[in-house]
N, C-alpha and C. Protein backbone atom coordinates (compact mmCIF):
# COMPACT_ATOMS: atom_id res chain seq x y z
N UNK A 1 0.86 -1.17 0.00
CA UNK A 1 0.00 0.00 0.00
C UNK A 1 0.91 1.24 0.00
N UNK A 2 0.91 2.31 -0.97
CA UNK A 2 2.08 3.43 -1.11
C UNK A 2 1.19 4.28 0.05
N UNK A 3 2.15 5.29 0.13
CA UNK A 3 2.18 6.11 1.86
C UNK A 3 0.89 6.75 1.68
N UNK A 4 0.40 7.14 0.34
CA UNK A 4 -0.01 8.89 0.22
C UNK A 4 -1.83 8.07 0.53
N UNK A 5 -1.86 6.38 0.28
CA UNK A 5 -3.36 5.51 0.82
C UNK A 5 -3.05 5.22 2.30
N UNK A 6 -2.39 5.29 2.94
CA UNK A 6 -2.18 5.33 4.12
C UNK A 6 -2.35 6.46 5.06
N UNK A 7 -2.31 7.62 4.50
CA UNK A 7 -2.39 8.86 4.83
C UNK A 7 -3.71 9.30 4.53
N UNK A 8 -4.50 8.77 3.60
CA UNK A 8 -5.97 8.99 3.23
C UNK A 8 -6.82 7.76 4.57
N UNK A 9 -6.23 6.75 5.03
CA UNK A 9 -6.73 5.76 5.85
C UNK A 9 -6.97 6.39 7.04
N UNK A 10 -5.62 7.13 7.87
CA UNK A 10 -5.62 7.45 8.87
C UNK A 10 -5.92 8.82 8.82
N UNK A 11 -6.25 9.65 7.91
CA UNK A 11 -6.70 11.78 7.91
C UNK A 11 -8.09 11.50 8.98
N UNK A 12 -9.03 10.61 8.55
CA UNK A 12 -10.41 10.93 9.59
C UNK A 12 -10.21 10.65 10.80
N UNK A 13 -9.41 9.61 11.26
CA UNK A 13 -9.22 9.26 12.71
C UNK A 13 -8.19 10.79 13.08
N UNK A 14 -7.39 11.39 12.55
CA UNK A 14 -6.72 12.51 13.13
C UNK A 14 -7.96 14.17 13.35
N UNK A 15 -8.89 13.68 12.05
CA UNK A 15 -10.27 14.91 12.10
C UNK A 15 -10.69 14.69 13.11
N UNK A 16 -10.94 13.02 13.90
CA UNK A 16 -12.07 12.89 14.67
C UNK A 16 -11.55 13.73 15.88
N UNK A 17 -9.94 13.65 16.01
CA UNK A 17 -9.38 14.05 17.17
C UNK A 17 -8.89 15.39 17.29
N UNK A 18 -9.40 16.72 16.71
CA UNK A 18 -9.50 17.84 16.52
C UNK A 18 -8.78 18.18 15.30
N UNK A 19 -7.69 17.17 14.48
CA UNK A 19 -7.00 17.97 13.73
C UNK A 19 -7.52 18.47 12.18
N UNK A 20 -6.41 19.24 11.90
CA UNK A 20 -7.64 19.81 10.78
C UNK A 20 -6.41 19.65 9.31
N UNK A 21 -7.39 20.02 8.56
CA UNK A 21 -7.16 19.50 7.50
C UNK A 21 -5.45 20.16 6.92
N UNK A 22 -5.73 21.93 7.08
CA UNK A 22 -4.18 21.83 6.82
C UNK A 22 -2.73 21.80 7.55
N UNK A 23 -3.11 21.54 9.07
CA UNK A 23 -2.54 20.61 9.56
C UNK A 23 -2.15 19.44 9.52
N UNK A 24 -2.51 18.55 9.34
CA UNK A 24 -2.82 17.13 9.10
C UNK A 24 -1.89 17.17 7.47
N UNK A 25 -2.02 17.61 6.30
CA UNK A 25 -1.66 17.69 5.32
C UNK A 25 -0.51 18.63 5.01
N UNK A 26 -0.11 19.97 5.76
CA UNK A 26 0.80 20.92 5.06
C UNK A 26 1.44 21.44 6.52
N UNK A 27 1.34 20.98 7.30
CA UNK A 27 2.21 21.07 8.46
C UNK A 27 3.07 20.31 8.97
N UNK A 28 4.21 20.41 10.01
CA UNK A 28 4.73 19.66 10.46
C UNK A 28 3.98 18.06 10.97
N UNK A 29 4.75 17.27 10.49
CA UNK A 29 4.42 16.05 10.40
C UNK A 29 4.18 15.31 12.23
N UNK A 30 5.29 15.77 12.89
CA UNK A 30 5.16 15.55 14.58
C UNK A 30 3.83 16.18 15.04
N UNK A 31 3.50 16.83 14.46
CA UNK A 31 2.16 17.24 14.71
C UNK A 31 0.94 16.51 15.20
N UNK A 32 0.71 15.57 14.38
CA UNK A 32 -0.03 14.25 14.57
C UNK A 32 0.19 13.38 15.34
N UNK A 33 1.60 13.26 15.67
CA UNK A 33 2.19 12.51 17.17
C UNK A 33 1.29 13.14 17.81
N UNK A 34 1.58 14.45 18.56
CA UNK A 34 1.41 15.30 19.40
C UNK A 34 -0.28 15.20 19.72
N UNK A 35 -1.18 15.18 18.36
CA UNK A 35 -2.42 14.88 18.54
C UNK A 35 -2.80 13.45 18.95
N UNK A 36 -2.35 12.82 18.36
CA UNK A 36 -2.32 11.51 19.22
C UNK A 36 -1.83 11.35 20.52
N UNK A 37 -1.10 11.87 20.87
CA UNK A 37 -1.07 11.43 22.41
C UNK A 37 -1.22 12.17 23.09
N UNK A 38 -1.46 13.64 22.91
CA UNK A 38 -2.86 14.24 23.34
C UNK A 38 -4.06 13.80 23.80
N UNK A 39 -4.84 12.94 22.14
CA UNK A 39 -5.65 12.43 22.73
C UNK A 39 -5.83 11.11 23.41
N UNK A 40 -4.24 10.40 23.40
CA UNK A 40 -4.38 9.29 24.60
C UNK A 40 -4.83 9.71 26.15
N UNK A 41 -4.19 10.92 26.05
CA UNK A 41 -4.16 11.63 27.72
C UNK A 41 -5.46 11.91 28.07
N UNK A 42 -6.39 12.56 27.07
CA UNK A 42 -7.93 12.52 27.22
C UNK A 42 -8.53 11.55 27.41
N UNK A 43 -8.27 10.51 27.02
CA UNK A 43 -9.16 8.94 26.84
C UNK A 43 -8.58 8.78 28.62
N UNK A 44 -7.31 8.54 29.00
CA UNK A 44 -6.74 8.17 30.36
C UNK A 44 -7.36 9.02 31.29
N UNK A 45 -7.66 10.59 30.95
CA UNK A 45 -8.53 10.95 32.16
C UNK A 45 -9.66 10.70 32.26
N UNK A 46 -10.40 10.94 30.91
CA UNK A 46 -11.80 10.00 31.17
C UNK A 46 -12.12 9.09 31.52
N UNK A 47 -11.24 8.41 31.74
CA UNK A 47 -11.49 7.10 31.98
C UNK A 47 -11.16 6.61 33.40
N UNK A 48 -10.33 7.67 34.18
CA UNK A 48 -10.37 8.34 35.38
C UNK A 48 -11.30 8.20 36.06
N UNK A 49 -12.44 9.48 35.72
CA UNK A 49 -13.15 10.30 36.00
C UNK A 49 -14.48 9.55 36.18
N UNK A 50 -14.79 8.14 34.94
CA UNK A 50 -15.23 7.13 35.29
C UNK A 50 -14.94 6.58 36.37
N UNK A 51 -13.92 6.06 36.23
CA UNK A 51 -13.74 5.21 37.38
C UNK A 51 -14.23 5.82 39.01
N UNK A 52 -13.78 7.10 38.97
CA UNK A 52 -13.77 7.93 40.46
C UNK A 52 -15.47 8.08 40.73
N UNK A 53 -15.96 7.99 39.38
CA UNK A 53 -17.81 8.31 39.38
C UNK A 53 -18.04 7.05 40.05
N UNK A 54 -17.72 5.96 39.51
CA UNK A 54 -18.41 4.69 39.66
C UNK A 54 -18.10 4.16 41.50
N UNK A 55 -16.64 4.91 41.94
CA UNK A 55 -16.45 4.73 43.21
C UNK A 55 -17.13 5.49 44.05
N UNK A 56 -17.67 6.70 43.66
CA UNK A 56 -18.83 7.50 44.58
C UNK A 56 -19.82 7.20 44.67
N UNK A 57 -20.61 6.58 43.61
CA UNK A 57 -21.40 5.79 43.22
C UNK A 57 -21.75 4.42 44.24
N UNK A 58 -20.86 3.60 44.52
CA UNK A 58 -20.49 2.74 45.40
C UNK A 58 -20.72 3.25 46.70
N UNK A 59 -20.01 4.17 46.82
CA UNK A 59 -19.76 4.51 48.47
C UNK A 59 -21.15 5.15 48.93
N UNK A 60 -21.74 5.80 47.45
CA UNK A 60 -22.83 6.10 48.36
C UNK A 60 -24.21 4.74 48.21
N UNK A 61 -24.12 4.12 47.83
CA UNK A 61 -24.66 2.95 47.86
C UNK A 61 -24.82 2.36 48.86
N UNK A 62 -23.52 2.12 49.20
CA UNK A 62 -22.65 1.16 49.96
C UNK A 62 -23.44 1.96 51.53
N UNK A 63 -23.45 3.40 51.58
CA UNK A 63 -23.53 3.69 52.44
C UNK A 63 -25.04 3.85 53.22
N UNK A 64 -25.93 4.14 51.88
CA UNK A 64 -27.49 3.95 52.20
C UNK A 64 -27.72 2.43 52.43
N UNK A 65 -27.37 1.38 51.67
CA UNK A 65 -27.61 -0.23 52.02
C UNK A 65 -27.34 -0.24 53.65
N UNK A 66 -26.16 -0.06 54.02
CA UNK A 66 -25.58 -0.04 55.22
C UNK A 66 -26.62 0.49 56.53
N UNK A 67 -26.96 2.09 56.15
CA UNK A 67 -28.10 2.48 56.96
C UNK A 67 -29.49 1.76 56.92
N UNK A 68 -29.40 1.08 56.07
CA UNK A 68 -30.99 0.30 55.72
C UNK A 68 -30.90 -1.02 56.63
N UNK A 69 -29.82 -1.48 56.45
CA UNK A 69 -29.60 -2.82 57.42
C UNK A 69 -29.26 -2.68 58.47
N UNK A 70 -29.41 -1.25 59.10
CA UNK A 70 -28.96 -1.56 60.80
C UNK A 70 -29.97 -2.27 61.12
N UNK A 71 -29.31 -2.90 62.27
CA UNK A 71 -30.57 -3.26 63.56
C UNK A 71 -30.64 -2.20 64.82
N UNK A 72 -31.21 -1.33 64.62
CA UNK A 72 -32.01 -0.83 65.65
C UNK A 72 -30.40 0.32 66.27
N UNK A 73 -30.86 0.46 67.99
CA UNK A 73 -29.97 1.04 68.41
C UNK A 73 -28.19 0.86 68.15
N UNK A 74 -28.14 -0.27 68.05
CA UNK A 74 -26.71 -1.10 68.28
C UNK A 74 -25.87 -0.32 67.23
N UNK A 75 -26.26 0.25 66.42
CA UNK A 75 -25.29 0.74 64.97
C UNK A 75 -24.92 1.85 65.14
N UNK A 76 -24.44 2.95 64.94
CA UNK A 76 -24.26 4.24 64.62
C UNK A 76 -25.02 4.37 62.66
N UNK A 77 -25.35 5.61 62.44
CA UNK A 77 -25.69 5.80 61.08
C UNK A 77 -24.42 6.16 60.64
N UNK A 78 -24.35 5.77 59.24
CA UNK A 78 -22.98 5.92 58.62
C UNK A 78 -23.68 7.01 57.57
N UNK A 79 -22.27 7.83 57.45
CA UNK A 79 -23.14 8.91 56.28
C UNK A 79 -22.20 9.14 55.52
N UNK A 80 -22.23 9.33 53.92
CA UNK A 80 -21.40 9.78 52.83
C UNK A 80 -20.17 10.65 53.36
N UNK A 81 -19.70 10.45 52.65
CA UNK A 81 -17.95 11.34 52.71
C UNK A 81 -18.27 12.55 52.84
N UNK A 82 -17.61 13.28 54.08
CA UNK A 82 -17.44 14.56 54.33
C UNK A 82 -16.75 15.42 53.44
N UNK A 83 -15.78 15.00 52.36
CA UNK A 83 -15.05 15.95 51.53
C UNK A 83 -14.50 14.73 50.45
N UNK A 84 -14.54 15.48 49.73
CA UNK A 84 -13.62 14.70 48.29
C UNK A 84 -12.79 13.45 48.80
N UNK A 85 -12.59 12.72 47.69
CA UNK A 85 -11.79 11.59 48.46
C UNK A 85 -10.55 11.98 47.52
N UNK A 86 -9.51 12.08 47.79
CA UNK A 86 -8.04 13.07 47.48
C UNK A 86 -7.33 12.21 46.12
N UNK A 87 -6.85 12.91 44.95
CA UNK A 87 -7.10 12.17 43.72
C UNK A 87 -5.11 12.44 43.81
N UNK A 88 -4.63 13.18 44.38
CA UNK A 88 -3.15 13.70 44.54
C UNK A 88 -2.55 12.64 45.95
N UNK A 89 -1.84 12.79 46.34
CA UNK A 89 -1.09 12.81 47.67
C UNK A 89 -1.29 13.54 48.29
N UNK A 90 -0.98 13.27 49.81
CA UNK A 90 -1.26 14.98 50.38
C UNK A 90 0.57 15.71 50.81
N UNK A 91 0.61 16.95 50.76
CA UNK A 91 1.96 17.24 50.78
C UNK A 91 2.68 17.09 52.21
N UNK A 92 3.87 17.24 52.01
CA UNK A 92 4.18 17.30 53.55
C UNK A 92 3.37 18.04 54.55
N UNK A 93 2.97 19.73 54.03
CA UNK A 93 2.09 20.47 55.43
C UNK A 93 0.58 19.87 55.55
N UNK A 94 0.18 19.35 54.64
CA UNK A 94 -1.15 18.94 54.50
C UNK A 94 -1.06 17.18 55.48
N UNK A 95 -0.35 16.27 55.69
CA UNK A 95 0.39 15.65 56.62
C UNK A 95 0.76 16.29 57.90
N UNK A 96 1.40 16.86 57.77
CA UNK A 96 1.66 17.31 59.39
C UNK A 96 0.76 17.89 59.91
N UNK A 97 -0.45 18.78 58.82
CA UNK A 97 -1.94 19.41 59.47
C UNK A 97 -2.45 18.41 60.11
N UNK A 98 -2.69 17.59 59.06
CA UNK A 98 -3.75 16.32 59.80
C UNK A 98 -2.79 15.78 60.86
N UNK A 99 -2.36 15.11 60.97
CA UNK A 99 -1.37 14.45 62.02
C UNK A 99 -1.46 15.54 63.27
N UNK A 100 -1.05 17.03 63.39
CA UNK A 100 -1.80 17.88 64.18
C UNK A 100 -3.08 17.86 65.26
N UNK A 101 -3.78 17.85 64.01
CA UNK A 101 -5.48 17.46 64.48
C UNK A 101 -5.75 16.29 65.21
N UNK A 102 -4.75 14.95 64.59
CA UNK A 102 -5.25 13.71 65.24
C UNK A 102 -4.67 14.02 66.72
N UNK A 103 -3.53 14.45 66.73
CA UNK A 103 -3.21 14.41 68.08
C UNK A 103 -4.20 15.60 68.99
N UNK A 104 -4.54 17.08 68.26
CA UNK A 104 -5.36 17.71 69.28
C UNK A 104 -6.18 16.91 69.71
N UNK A 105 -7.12 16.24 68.48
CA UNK A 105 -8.11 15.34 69.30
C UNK A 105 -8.01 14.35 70.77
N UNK A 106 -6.75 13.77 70.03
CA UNK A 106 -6.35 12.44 71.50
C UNK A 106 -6.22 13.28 72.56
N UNK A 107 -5.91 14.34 72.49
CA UNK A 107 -5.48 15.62 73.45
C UNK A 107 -6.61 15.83 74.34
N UNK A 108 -7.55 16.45 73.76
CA UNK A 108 -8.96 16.51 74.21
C UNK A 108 -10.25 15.54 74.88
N UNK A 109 -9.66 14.44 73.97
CA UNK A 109 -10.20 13.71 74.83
C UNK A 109 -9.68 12.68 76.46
N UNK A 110 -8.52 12.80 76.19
CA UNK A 110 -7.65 12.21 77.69
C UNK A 110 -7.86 13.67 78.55
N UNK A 111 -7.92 15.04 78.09
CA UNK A 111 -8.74 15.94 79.02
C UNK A 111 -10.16 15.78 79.62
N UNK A 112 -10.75 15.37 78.37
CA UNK A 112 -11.90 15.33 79.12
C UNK A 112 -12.38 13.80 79.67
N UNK A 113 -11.80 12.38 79.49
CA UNK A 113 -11.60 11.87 80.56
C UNK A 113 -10.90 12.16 81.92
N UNK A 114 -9.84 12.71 81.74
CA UNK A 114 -9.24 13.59 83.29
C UNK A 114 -10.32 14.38 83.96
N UNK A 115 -10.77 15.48 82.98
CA UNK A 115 -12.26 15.97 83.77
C UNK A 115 -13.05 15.29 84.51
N UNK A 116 -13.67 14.04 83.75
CA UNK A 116 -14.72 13.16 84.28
C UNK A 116 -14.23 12.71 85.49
N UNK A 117 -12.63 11.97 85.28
CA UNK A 117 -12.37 11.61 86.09
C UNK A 117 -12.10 11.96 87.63
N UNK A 118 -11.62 13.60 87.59
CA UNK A 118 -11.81 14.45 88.81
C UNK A 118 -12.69 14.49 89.16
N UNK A 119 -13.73 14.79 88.67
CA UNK A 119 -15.23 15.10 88.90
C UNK A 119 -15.71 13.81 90.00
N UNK A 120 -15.43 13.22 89.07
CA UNK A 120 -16.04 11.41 90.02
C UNK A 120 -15.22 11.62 91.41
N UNK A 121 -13.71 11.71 91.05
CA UNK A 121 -13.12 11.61 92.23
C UNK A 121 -13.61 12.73 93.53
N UNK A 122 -13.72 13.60 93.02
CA UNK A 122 -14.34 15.18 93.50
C UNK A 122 -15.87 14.62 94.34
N UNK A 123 -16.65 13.72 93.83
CA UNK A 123 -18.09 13.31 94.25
C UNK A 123 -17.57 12.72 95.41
N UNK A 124 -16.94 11.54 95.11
CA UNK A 124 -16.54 10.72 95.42
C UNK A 124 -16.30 10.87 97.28
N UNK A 125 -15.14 12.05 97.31
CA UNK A 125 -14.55 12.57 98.11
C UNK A 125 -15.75 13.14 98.88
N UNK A 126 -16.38 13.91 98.49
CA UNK A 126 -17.27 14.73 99.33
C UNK A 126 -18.84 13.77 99.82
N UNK A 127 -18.87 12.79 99.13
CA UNK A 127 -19.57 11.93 99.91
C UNK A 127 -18.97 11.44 100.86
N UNK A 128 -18.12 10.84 100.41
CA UNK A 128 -17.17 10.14 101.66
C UNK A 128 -16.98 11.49 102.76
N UNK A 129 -17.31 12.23 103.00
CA UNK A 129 -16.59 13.14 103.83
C UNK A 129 -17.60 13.94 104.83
């Protein structure tokens, strides 16, 4: 097959993918690389973007089934994701934030068991007394 039917084979698959005609024909030839794997990179995020749909999709599924099958008091209600589920890494300060927080929390709460726990002891004492 000579080049110039090969080049008539593949011109519509390069139209379909934005390129244009005197591009494709009277321009640099890397050009068409460039559109091609261009549009590989489009197909790979879409296909992403699927995927990340179909996992929200799930979770919130996942998460109404879940509330439907408690039994009674014994469960806590579970509820959909509070924020995005993170499509990056998180950076070092975005790490040490959270890591931060987890510890204020543990913080707060061994306070406010210490509270309780004075308190009781505090009853405790003044009955006895």
């Amino acid at each position: 097959m000579p080049f110039s039917e090969v080049f008539r084979e593949v011109f519509p698959y390069y139209m379909a993918i934005g390129m244009t005609y005197d591009e494709f024909w009277n321009q640099d030839p890397y050009l068409a690389v460039y559109y091609w794997k261009a549009h590989e990179l489009k197909r790979d995020e879409e296909n992403q973007k699927e995927w990340w749909n179909g996992m929200y999709t799930f979770i919130a599924i996942s998460t109404a089934l879940s509330n439907i099958h408690m039994d009674g008091k014994k469960h806590k209600v579970n509820h959909y994701l509070n924020e995005p589920l993170r499509i990056r890494p998180c950076t070092e300060e975005e790490l040490k934030a959270i890591e931060d927080r987890k510890n204020a929390l543990v913080v707060a709460r061994l306070n406010a068991l210490k509270a309780a726990f004075d308190a009781k002891k505090n009853e405790e004492q003044t009955d006895a007394g």
